[in-house]
N, C-alpha and C. Protein backbone atom coordinates (compact mmCIF):
# COMPACT_ATOMS: atom_id res chain seq x y z
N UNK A 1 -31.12 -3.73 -39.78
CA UNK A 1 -31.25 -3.41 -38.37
C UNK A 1 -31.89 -2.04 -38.28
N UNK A 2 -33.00 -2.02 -37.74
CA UNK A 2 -33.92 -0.57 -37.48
C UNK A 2 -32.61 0.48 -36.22
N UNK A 3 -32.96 1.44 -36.68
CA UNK A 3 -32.42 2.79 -36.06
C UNK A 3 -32.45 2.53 -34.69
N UNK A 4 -33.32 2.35 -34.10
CA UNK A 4 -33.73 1.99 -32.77
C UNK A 4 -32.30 0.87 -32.17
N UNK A 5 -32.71 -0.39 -32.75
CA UNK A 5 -31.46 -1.23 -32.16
C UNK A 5 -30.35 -0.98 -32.69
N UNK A 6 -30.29 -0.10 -33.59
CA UNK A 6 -28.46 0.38 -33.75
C UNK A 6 -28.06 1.44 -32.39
N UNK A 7 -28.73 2.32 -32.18
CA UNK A 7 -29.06 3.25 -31.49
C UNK A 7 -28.69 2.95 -29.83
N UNK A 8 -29.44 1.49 -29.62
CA UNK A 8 -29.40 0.65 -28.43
C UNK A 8 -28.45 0.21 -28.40
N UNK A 9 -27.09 -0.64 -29.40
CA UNK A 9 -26.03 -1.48 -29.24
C UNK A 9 -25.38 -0.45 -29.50
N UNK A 10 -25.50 0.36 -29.75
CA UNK A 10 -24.23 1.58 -30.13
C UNK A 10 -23.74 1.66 -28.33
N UNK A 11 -25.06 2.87 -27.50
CA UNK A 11 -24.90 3.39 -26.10
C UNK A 11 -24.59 1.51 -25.50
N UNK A 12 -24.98 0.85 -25.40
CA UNK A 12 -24.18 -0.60 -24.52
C UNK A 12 -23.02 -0.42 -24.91
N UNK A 13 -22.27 -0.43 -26.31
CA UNK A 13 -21.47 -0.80 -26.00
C UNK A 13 -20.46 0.49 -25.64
N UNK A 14 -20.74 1.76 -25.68
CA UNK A 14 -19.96 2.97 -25.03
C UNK A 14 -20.21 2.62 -23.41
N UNK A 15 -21.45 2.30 -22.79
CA UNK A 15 -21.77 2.25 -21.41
C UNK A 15 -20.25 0.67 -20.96
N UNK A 16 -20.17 -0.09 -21.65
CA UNK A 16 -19.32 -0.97 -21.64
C UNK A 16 -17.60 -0.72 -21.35
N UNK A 17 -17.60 0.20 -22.47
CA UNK A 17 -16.22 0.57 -22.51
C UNK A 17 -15.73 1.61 -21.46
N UNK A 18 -16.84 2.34 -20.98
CA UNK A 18 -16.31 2.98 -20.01
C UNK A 18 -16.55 2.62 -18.97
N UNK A 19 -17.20 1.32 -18.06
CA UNK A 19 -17.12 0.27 -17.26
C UNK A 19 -15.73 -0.04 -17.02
N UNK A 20 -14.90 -0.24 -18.60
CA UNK A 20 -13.96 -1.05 -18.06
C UNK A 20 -12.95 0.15 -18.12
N UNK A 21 -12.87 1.74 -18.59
CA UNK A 21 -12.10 2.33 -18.31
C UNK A 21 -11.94 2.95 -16.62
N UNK A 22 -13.14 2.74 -16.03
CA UNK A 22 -13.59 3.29 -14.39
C UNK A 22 -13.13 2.72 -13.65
N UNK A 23 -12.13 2.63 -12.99
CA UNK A 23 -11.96 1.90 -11.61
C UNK A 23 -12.91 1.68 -10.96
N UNK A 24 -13.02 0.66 -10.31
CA UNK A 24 -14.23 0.51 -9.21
C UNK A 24 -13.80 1.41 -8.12
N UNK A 25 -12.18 1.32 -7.52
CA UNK A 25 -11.79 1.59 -6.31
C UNK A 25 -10.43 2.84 -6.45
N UNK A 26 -10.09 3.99 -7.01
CA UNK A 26 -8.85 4.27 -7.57
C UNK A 26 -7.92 4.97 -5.88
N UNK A 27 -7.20 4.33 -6.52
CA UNK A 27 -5.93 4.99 -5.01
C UNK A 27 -5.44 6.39 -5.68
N UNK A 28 -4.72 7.23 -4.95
CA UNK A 28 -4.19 8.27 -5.47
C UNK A 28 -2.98 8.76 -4.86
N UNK A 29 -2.03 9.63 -5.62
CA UNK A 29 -0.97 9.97 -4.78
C UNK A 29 -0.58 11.54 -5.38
N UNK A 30 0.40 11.88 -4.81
CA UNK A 30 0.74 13.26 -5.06
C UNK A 30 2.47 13.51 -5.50
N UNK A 31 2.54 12.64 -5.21
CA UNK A 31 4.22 12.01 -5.61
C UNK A 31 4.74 10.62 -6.39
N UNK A 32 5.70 10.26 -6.32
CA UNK A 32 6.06 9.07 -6.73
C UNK A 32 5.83 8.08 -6.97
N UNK A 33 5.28 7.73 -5.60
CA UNK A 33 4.95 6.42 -5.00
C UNK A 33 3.55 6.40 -4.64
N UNK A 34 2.69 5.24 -4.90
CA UNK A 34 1.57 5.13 -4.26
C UNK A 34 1.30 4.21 -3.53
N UNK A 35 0.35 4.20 -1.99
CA UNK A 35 -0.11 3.11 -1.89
C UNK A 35 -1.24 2.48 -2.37
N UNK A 36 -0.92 1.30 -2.60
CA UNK A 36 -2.27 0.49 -3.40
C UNK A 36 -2.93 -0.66 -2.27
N UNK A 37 -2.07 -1.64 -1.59
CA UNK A 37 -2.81 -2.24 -0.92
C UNK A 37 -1.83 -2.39 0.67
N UNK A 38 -2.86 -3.00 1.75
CA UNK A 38 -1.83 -3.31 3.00
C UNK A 38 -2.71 -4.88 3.71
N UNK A 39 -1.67 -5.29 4.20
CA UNK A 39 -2.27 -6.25 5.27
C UNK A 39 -1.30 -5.96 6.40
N UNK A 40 -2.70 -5.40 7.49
CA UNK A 40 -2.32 -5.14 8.20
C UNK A 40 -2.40 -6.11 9.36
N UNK A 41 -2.78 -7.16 9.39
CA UNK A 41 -3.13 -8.48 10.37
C UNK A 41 -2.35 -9.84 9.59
N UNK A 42 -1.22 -10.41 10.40
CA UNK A 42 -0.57 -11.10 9.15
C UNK A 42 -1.64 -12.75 9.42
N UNK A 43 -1.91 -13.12 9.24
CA UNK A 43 -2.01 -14.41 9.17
C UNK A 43 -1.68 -15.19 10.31
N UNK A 44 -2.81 -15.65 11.55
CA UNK A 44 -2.16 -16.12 12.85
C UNK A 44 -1.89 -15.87 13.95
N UNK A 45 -1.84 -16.19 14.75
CA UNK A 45 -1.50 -15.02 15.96
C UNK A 45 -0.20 -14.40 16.01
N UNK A 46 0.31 -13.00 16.23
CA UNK A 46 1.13 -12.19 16.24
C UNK A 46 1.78 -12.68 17.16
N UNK A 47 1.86 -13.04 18.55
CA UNK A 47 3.03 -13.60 19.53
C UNK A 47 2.61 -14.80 20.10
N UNK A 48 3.58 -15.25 20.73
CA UNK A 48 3.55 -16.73 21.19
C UNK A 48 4.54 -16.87 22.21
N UNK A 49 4.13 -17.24 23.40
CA UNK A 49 5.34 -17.17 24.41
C UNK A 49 5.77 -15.81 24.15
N UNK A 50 5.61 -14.90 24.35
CA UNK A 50 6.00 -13.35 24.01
C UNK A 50 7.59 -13.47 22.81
N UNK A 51 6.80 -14.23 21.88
CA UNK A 51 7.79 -14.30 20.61
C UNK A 51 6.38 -14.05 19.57
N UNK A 52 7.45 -12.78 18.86
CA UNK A 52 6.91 -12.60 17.56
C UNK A 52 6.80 -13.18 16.07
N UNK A 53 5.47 -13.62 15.89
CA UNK A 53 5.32 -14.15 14.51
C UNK A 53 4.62 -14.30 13.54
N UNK A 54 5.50 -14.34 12.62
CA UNK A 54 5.03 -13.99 10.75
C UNK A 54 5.08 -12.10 10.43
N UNK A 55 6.42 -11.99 11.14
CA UNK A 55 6.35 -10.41 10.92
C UNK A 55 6.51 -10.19 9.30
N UNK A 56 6.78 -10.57 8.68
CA UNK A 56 6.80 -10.50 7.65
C UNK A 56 5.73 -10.68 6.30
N UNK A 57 4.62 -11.23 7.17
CA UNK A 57 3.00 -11.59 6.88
C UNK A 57 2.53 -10.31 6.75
N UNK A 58 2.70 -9.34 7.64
CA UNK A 58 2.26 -8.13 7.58
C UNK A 58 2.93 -7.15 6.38
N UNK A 59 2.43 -6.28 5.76
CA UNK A 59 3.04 -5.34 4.78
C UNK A 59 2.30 -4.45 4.23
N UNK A 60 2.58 -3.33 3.47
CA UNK A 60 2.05 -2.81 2.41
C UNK A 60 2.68 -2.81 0.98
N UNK A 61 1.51 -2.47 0.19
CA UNK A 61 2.14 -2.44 -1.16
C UNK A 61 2.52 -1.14 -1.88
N UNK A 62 3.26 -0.81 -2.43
CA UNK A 62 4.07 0.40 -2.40
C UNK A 62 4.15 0.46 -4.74
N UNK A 63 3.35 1.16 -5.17
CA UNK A 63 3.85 1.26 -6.59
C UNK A 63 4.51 2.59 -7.48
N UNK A 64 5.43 2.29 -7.51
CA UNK A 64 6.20 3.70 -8.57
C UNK A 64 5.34 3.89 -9.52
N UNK A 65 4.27 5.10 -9.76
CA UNK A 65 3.95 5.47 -10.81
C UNK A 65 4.13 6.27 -11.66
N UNK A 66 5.49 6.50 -11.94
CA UNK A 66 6.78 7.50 -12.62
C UNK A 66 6.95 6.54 -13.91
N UNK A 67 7.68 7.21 -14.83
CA UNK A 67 8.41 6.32 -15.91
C UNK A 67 9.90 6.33 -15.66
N UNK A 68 9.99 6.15 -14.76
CA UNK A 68 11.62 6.40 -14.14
C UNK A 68 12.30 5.56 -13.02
N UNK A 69 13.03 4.82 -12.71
CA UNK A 69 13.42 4.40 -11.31
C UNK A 69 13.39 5.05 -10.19
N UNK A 70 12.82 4.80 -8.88
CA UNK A 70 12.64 5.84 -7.77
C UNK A 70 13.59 4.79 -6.74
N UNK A 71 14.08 5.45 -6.02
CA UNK A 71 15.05 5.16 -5.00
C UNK A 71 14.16 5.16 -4.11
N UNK A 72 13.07 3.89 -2.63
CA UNK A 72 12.42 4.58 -1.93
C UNK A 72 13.33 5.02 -0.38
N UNK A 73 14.10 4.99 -0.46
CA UNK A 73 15.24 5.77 0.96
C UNK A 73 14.66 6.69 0.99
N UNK A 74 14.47 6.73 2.41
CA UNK A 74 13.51 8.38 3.13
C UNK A 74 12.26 8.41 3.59
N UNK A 75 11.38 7.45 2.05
CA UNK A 75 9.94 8.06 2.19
C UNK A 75 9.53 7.27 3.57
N UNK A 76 9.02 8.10 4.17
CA UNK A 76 8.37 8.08 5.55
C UNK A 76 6.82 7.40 5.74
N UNK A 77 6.77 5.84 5.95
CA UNK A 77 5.60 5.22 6.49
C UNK A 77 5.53 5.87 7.53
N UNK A 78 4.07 7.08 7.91
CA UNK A 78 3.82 7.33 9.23
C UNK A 78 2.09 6.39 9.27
N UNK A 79 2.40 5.66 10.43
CA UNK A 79 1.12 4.79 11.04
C UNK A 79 0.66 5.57 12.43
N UNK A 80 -0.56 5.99 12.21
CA UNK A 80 -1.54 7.02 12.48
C UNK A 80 -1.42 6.93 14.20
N UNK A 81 -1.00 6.08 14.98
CA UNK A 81 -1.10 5.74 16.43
C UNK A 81 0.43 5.56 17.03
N UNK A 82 1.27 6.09 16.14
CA UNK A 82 2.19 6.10 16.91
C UNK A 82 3.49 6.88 15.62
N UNK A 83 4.63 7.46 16.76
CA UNK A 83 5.59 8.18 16.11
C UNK A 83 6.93 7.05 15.81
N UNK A 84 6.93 6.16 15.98
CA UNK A 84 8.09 5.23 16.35
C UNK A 84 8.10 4.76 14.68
N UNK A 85 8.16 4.94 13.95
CA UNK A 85 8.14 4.76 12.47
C UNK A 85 9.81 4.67 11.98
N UNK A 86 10.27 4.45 10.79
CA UNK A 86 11.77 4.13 10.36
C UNK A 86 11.14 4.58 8.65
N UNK A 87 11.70 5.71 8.56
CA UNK A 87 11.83 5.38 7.10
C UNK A 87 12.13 4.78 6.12
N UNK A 88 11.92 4.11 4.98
CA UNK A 88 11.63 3.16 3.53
C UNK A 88 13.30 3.01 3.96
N UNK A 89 14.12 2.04 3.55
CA UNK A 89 15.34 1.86 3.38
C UNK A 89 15.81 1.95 1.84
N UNK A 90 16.84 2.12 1.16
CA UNK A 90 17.39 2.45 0.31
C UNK A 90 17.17 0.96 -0.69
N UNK A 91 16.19 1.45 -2.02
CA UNK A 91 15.61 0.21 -2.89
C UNK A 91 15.59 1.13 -4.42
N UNK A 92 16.08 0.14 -5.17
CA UNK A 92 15.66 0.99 -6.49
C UNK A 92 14.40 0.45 -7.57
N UNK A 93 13.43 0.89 -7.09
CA UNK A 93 12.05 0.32 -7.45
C UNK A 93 12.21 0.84 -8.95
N UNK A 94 11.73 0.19 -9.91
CA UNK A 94 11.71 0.26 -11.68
C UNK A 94 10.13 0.88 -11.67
N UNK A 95 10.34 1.53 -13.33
CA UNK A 95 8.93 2.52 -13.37
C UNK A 95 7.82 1.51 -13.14
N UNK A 96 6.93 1.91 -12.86
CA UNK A 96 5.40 1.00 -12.76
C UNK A 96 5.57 -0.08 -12.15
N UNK A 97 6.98 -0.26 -11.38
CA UNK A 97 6.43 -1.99 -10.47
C UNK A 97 5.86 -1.28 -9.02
N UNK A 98 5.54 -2.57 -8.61
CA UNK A 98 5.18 -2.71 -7.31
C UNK A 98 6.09 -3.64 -6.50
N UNK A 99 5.74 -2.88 -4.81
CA UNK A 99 6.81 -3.47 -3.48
C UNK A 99 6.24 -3.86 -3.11
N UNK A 100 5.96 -5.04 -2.32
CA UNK A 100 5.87 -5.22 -0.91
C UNK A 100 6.54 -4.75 0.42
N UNK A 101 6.15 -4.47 1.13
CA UNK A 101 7.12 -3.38 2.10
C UNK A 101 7.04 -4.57 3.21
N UNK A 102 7.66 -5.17 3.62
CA UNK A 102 7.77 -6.35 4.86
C UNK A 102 7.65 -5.35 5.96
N UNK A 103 7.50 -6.08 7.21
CA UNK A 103 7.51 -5.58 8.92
C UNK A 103 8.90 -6.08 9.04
N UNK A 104 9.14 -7.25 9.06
CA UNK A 104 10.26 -7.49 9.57
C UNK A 104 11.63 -7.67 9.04
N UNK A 105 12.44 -8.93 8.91
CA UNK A 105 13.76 -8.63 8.53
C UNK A 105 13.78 -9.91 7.58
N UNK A 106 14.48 -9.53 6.47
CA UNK A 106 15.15 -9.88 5.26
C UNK A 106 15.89 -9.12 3.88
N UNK A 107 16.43 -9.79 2.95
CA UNK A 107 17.11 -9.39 2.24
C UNK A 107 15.98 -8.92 1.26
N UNK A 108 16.19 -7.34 0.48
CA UNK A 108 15.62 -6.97 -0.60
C UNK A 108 15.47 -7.58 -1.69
N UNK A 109 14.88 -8.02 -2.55
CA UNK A 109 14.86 -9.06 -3.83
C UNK A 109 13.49 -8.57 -4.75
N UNK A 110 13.44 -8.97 -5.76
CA UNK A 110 12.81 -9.32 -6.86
C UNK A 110 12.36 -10.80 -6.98
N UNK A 111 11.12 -11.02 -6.85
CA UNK A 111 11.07 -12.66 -6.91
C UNK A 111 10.94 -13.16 -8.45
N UNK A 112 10.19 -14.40 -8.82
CA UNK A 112 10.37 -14.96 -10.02
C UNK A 112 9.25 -14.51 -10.63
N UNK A 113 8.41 -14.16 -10.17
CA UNK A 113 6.88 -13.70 -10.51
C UNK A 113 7.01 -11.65 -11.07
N UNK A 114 8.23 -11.65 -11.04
CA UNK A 114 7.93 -9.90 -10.83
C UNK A 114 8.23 -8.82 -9.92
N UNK A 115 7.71 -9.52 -8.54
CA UNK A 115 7.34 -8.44 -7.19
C UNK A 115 8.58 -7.99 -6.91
N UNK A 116 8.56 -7.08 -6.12
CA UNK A 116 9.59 -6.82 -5.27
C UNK A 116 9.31 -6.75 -3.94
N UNK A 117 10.17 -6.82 -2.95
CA UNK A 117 10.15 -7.15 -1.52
C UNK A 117 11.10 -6.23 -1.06
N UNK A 118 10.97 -5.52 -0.21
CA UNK A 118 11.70 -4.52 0.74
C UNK A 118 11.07 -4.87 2.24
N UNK A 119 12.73 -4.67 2.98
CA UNK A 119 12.15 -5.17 4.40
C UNK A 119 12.94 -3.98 5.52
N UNK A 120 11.56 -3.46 6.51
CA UNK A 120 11.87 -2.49 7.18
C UNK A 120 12.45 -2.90 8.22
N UNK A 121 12.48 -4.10 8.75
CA UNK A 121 13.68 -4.67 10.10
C UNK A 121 13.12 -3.93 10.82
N UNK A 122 12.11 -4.20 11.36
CA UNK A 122 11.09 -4.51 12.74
C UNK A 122 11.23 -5.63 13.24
N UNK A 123 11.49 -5.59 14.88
CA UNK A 123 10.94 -6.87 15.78
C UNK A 123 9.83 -7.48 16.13
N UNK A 124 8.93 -6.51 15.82
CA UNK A 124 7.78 -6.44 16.21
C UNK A 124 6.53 -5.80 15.21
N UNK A 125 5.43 -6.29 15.32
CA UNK A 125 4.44 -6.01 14.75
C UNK A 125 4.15 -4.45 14.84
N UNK A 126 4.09 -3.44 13.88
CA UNK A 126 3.75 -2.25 14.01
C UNK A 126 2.21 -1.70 13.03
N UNK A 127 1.59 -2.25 12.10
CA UNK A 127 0.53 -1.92 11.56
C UNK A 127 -0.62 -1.91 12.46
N UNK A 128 -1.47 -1.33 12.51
CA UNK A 128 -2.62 -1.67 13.46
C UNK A 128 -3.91 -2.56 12.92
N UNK A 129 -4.48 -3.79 13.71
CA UNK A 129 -5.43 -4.86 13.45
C UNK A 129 -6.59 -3.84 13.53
N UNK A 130 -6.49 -2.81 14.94
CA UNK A 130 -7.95 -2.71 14.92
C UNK A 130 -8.26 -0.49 14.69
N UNK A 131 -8.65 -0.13 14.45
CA UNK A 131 -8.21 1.28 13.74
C UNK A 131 -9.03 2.39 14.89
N UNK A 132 -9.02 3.32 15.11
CA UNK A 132 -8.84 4.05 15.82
C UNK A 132 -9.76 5.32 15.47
N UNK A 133 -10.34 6.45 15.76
CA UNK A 133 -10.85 7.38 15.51
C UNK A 133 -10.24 8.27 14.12
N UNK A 134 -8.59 8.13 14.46
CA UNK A 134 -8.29 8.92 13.59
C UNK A 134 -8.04 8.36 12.03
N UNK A 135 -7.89 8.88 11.05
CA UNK A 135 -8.20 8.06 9.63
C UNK A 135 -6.94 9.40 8.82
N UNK A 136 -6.24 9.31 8.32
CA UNK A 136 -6.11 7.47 7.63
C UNK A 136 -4.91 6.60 8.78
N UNK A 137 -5.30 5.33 8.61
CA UNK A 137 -4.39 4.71 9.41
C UNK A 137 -3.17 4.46 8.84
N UNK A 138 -2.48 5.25 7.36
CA UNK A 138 -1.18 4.57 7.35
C UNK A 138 -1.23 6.12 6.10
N UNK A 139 -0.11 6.60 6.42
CA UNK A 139 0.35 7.50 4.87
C UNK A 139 1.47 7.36 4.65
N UNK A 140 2.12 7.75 3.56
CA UNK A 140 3.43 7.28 3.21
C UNK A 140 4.00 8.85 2.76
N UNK A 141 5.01 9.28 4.03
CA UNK A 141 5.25 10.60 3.28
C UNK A 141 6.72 11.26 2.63
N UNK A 142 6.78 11.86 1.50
CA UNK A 142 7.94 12.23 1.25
C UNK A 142 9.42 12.17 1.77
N UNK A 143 10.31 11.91 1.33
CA UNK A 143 11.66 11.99 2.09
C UNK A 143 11.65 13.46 3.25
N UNK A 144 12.09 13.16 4.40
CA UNK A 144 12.27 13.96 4.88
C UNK A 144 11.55 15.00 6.00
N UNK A 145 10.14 13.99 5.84
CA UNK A 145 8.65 14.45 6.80
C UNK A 145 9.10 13.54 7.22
N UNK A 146 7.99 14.37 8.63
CA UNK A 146 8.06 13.87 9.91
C UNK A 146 7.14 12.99 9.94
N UNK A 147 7.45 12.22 11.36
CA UNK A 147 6.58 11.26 11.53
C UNK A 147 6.13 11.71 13.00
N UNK A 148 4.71 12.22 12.22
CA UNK A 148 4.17 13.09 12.88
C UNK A 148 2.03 12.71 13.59
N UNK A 149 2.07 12.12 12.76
CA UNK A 149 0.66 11.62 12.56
C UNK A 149 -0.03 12.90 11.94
N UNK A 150 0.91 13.78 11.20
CA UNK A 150 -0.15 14.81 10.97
C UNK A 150 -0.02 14.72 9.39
N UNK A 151 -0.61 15.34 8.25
CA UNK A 151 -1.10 15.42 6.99
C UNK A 151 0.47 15.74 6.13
N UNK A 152 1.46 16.39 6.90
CA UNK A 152 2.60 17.07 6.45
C UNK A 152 3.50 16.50 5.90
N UNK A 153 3.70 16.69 4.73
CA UNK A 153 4.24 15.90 3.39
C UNK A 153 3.72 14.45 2.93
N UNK A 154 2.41 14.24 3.44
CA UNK A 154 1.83 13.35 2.65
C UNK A 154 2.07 13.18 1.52
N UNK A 155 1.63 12.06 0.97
CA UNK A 155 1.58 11.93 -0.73
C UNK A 155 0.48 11.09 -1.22
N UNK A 156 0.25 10.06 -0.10
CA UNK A 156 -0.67 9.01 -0.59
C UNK A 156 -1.38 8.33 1.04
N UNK A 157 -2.20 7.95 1.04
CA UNK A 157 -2.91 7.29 2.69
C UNK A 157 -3.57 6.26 2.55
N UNK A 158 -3.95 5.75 3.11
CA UNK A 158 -4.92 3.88 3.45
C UNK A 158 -5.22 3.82 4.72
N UNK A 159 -6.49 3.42 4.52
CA UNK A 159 -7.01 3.22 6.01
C UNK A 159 -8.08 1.90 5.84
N UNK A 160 -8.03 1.30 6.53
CA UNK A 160 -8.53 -0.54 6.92
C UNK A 160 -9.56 -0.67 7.75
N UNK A 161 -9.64 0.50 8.87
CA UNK A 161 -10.82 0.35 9.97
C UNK A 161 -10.06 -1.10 10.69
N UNK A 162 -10.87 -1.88 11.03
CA UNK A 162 -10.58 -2.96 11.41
C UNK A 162 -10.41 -4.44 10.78
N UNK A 163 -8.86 -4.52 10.67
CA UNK A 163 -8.34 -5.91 9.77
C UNK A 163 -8.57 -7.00 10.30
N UNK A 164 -9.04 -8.00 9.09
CA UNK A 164 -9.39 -9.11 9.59
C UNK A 164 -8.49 -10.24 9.11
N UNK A 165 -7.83 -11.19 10.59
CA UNK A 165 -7.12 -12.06 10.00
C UNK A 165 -6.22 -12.45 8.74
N UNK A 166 -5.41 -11.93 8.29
CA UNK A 166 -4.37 -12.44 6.74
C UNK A 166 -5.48 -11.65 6.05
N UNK A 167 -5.86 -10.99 5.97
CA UNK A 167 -6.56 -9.94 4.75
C UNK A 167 -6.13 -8.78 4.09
N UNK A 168 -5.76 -8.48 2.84
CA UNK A 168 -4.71 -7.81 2.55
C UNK A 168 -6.58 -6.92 1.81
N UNK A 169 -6.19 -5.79 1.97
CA UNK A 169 -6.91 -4.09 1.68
C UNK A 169 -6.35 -3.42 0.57
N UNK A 170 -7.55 -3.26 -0.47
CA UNK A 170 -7.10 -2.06 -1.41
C UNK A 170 -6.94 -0.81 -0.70
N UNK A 171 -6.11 0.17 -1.09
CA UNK A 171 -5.80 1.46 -0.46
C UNK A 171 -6.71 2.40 -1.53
């Protein structure tokens, strides 16, 4: 093999390997917890006869990136258009998994696949379908921040612009 095509398959295959070390899309956080993805439009129409449904269609995804168990009690979903928010309820998420964070109401679990499920017991649809001037549309902040719509104790943010139908968003 001439110098030349060693030379050539050498750089492919470094240009290769660091392809697959690059995220296409990387989320980031400053704490614990990150967000990675949300659907913010669940699948369907949201009311019916002024009854709410598939609150539970709606969610974000929530991942401990600690080597440690994190308790998420406290941390503060603030959604960018309004103060009416409930902080994370009391879950003991394992290092490196991932949540689903429900809208509405059910029991916390682990399914058969892995996931976990946490549910914030909402009546009502609170993520926003269609997004607003201000950005980001969803941050997730530390125990103990306000829900404020402002930057203060952030850790991690996602923003969707405008969700389409059952479409779940990398953060």
């Amino acid at each position: 093999m001439s110098r030349t095509v060693r030379t050539a398959a050498f750089a492919s295959a470094a240009l290769a390997l660091v392809a697959l070390a690059t995220p296409s899309q990387a989320a980031s956080t400053t704490g614990a917890l990150m967000l990675t993805h949300v659907r913010p439009n669940a699948a369907g129409a949201d009311t019916r006869d002024g009854t709410q449904l598939n609150l539970n269609g709606e969610y974000f995804v929530i991942k401990n990136v600690t080597t440690r168990t994190i308790n998420t009690s406290g941390y503060v979903p603030d959604i960018t258009t309004n103060t009416y928010g409930r902080a994370l309820p009391s879950y003991y998420l394992p290092a490196g998994a991932k949540a689903y964070v429900h809208t509405g109401s059910g029991r916390h679990y682990r399914d058969s696949a892995g996931a976990h499920h946490i549910y914030r017991g909402y009546a009502r649809h609170v993520l926003l379908n269609t997004s607003t001037a201000k950005n980001p549309d969803l941050r997730l902040k530390k125990p103990g921040s306000p829900d404020d719509n402002t930057a203060t104790g952030s850790i991690t943010t996602c923003n969707w612009n405008t969700a389409a139908d059952g479409t779940t968003y990398a953060c």
